[in-house]
C-alpha atoms as a PDB file:
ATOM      1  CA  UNK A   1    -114.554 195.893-152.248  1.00  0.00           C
ATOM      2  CA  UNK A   2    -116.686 198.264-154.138  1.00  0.00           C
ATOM      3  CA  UNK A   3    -120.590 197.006-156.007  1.00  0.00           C
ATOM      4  CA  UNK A   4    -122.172 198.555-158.639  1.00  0.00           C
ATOM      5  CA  UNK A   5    -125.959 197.782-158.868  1.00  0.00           C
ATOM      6  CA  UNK A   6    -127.724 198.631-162.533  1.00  0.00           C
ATOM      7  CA  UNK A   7    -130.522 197.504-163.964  1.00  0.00           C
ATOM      8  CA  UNK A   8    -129.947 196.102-167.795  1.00  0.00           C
ATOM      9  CA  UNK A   9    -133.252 195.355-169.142  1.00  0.00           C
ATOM     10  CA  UNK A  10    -135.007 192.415-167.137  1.00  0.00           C
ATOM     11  CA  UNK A  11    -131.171 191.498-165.470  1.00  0.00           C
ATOM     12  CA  UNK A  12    -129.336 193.213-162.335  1.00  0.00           C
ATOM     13  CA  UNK A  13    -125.456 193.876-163.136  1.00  0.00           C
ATOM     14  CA  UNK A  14    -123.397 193.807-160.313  1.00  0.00           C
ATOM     15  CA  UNK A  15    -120.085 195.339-161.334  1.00  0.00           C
ATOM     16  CA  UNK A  16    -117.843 194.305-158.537  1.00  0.00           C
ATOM     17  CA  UNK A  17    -114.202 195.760-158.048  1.00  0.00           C
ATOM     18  CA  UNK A  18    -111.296 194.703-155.516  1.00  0.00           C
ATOM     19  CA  UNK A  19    -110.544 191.470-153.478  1.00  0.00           C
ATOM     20  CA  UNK A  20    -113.324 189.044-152.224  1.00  0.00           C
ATOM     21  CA  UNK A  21    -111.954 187.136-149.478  1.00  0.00           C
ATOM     22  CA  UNK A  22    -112.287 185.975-145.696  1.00  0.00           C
ATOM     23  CA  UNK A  23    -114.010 189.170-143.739  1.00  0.00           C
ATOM     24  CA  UNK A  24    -115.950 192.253-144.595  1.00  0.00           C
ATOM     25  CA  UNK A  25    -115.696 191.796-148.324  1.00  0.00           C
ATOM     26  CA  UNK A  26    -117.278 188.441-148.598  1.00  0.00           C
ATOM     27  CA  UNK A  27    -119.874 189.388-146.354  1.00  0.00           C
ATOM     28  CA  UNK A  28    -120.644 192.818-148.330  1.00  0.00           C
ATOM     29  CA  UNK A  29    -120.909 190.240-151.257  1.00  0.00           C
ATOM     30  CA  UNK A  30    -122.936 188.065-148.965  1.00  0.00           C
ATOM     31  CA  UNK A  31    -125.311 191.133-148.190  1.00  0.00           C
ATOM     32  CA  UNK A  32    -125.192 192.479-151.803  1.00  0.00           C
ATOM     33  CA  UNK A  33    -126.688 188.853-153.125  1.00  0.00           C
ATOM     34  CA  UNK A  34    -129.290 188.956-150.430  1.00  0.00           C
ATOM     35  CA  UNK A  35    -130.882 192.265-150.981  1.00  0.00           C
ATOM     36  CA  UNK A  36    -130.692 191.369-154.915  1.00  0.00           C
ATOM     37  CA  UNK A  37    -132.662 187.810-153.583  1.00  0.00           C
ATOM     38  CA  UNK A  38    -135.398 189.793-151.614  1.00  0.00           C
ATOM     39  CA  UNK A  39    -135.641 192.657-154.179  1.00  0.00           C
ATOM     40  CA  UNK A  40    -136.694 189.741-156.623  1.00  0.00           C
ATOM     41  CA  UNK A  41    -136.378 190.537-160.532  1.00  0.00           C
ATOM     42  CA  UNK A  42    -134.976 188.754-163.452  1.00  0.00           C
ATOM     43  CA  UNK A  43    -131.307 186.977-163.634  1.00  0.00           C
ATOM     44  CA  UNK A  44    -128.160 188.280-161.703  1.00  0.00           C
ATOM     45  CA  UNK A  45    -125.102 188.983-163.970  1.00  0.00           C
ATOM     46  CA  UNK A  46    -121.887 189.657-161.484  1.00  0.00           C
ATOM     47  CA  UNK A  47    -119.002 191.384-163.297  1.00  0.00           C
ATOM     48  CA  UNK A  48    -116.154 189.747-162.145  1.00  0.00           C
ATOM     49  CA  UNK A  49    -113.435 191.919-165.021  1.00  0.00           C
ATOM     50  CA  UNK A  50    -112.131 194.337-161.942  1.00  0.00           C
ATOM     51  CA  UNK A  51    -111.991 191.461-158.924  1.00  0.00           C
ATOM     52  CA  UNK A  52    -108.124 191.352-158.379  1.00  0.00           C
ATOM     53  CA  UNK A  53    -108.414 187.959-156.098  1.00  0.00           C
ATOM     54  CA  UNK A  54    -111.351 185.997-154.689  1.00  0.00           C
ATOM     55  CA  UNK A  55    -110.830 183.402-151.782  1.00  0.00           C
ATOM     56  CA  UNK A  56    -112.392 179.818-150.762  1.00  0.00           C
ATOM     57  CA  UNK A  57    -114.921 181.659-149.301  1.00  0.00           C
ATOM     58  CA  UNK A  58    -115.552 184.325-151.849  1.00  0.00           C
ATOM     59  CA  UNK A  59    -116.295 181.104-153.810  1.00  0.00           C
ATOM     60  CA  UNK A  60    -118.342 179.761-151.443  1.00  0.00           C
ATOM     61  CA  UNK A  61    -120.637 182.629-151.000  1.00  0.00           C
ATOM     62  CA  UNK A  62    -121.346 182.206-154.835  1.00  0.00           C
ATOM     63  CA  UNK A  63    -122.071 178.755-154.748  1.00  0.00           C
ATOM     64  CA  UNK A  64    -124.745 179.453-151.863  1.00  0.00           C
ATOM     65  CA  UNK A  65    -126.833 181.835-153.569  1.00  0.00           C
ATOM     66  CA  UNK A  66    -126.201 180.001-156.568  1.00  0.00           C
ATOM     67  CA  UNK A  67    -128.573 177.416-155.158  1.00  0.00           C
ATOM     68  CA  UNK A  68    -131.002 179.874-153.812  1.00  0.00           C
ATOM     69  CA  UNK A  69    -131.291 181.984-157.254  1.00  0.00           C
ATOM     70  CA  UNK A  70    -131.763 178.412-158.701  1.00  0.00           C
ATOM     71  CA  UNK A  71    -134.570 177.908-156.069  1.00  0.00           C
ATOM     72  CA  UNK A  72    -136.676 181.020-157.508  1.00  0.00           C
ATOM     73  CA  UNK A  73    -136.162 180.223-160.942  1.00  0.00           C
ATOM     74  CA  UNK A  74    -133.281 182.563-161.351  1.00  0.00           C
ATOM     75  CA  UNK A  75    -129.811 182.427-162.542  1.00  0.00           C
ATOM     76  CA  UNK A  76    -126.625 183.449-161.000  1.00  0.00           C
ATOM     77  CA  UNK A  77    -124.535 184.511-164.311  1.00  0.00           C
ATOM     78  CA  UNK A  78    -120.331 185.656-164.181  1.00  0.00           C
ATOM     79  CA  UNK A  79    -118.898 187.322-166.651  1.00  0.00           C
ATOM     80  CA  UNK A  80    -115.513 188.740-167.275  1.00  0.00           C
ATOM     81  CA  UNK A  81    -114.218 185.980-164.947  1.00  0.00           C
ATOM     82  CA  UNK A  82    -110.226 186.274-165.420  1.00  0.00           C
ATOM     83  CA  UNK A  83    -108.108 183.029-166.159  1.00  0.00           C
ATOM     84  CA  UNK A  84    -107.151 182.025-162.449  1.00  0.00           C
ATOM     85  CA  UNK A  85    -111.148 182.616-161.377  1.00  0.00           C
ATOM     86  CA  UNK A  86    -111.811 180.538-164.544  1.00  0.00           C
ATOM     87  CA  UNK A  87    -108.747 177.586-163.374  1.00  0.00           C
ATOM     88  CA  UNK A  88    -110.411 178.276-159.516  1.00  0.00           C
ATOM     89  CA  UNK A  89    -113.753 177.442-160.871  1.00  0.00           C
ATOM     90  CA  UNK A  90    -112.202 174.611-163.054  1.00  0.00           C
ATOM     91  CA  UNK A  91    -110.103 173.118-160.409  1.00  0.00           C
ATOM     92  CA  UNK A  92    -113.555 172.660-157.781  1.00  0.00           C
ATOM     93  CA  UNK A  93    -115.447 171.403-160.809  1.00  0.00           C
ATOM     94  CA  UNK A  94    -118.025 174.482-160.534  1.00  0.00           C
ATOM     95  CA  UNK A  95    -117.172 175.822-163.505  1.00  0.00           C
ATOM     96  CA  UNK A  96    -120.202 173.411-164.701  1.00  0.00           C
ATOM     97  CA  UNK A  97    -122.356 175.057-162.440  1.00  0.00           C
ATOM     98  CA  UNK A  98    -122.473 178.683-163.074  1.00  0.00           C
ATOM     99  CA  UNK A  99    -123.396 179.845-166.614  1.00  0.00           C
ATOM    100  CA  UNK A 100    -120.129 182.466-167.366  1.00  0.00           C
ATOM    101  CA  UNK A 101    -119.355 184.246-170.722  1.00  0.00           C
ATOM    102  CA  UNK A 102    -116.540 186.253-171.559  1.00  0.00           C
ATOM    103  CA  UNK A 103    -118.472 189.539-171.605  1.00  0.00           C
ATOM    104  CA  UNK A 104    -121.894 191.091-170.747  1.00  0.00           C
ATOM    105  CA  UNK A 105    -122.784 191.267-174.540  1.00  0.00           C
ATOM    106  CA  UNK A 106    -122.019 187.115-174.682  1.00  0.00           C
ATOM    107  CA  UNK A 107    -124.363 187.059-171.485  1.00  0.00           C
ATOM    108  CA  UNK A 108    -126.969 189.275-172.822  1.00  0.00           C
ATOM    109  CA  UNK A 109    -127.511 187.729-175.784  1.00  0.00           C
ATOM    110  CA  UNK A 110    -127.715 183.967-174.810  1.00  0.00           C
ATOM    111  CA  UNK A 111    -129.712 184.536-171.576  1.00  0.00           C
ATOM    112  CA  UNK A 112    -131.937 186.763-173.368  1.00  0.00           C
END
Protein backbone atom coordinates (compact mmCIF):
# COMPACT_ATOMS: atom_id res chain seq x y z
CA UNK A 1 0.00 0.00 0.00
CA UNK A 2 1.39 3.28 -1.03
CA UNK A 3 0.14 7.13 0.93
CA UNK A 4 0.36 10.28 -0.45
CA UNK A 5 0.34 13.14 2.16
CA UNK A 6 -0.52 16.91 0.64
CA UNK A 7 -1.66 19.69 2.11
CA UNK A 8 -4.94 21.31 0.23
CA UNK A 9 -5.61 24.50 1.86
CA UNK A 10 -6.65 24.00 5.66
CA UNK A 11 -7.29 19.86 4.75
CA UNK A 12 -4.59 16.89 4.57
CA UNK A 13 -5.23 14.57 1.36
CA UNK A 14 -4.21 11.25 1.79
CA UNK A 15 -4.13 9.68 -1.66
CA UNK A 16 -3.96 6.04 -0.85
CA UNK A 17 -3.22 3.27 -3.57
CA UNK A 18 -3.34 -0.72 -3.32
CA UNK A 19 -5.10 -3.22 -0.90
CA UNK A 20 -5.90 -2.37 2.82
CA UNK A 21 -6.32 -5.50 4.58
CA UNK A 22 -5.23 -7.81 7.62
CA UNK A 23 -1.22 -7.04 8.18
CA UNK A 24 1.27 -4.39 7.27
CA UNK A 25 -1.11 -2.39 5.15
CA UNK A 26 -3.72 -1.71 7.71
CA UNK A 27 -1.25 -0.92 10.15
CA UNK A 28 0.71 1.59 7.67
CA UNK A 29 -2.91 3.06 7.45
CA UNK A 30 -3.11 2.74 11.18
CA UNK A 31 0.30 4.71 11.51
CA UNK A 32 -0.50 7.12 8.61
CA UNK A 33 -3.90 8.32 10.64
CA UNK A 34 -1.89 8.66 13.78
CA UNK A 35 0.88 10.90 12.72
CA UNK A 36 -1.97 12.99 10.75
CA UNK A 37 -3.83 12.93 14.60
CA UNK A 38 -0.61 14.21 16.42
CA UNK A 39 0.46 16.57 13.57
CA UNK A 40 -3.03 18.27 14.29
CA UNK A 41 -4.48 20.59 11.38
CA UNK A 42 -7.76 20.95 9.72
CA UNK A 43 -10.05 17.90 8.27
CA UNK A 44 -8.58 14.59 6.78
CA UNK A 45 -9.79 13.80 3.19
CA UNK A 46 -8.56 9.96 2.32
CA UNK A 47 -8.65 9.24 -1.43
CA UNK A 48 -9.96 6.02 -1.65
CA UNK A 49 -10.21 6.17 -6.16
CA UNK A 50 -6.85 3.79 -6.41
CA UNK A 51 -7.68 1.23 -3.22
CA UNK A 52 -8.24 -2.07 -5.23
CA UNK A 53 -9.80 -3.96 -1.94
CA UNK A 54 -10.11 -2.99 1.73
CA UNK A 55 -10.84 -5.71 4.47
CA UNK A 56 -12.97 -5.89 7.90
CA UNK A 57 -10.18 -4.48 9.37
CA UNK A 58 -9.18 -1.88 6.87
CA UNK A 59 -12.73 -0.78 7.84
CA UNK A 60 -12.20 -0.96 11.20
CA UNK A 61 -9.14 1.11 11.39
CA UNK A 62 -11.36 3.92 9.79
CA UNK A 63 -14.03 3.70 12.08
CA UNK A 64 -11.41 4.11 15.07
CA UNK A 65 -9.92 7.24 14.12
CA UNK A 66 -13.14 8.22 12.91
CA UNK A 67 -14.07 8.63 16.55
CA UNK A 68 -10.85 10.16 17.57
CA UNK A 69 -10.85 12.93 14.62
CA UNK A 70 -14.47 13.44 15.91
CA UNK A 71 -12.96 13.86 19.46
CA UNK A 72 -10.72 16.99 18.30
CA UNK A 73 -13.28 18.54 16.37
CA UNK A 74 -12.12 17.08 13.13
CA UNK A 75 -13.54 15.15 10.35
CA UNK A 76 -12.52 11.98 8.76
CA UNK A 77 -13.78 12.65 4.97
CA UNK A 78 -13.60 9.61 1.85
CA UNK A 79 -13.79 10.38 -1.36
CA UNK A 80 -13.61 8.48 -4.55
CA UNK A 81 -14.93 5.49 -2.54
CA UNK A 82 -15.73 2.80 -5.44
CA UNK A 83 -19.22 0.97 -5.50
CA UNK A 84 -18.30 -2.25 -3.38
CA UNK A 85 -16.46 0.26 -0.58
CA UNK A 86 -19.71 2.28 -0.96
CA UNK A 87 -22.14 -1.38 -0.63
CA UNK A 88 -19.22 -2.34 2.31
CA UNK A 89 -19.96 0.86 4.01
CA UNK A 90 -23.76 0.43 3.24
CA UNK A 91 -24.02 -3.10 4.28
CA UNK A 92 -22.35 -2.18 8.20
CA UNK A 93 -24.60 0.86 8.24
CA UNK A 94 -21.40 3.29 8.39
CA UNK A 95 -22.01 4.75 5.41
CA UNK A 96 -24.04 7.29 7.83
CA UNK A 97 -21.07 7.88 9.64
CA UNK A 98 -18.37 9.11 7.45
CA UNK A 99 -19.08 12.23 5.33
CA UNK A 100 -17.95 10.75 1.51
CA UNK A 101 -18.39 12.59 -1.88
CA UNK A 102 -17.72 11.38 -5.15
CA UNK A 103 -14.64 13.56 -5.70
CA UNK A 104 -12.23 15.96 -3.88
CA UNK A 105 -13.89 19.00 -5.66
CA UNK A 106 -17.56 17.64 -4.06
CA UNK A 107 -15.47 17.45 -0.70
CA UNK A 108 -13.82 20.72 -1.03
CA UNK A 109 -16.54 22.63 -1.64
CA UNK A 110 -19.11 21.41 1.02
CA UNK A 111 -16.55 21.06 3.87
CA UNK A 112 -15.21 24.31 3.03
Amino acid sequence: MIVEKRRIGEFVLLSVEGVIKLGESAQFLAQTLERVLAEGGGHVLVDLAKINYIDSTGIGELVGYLGRFRDLDRKLILVNPSERIRRLLHVAQLDTLFPTFESLEAALAAES
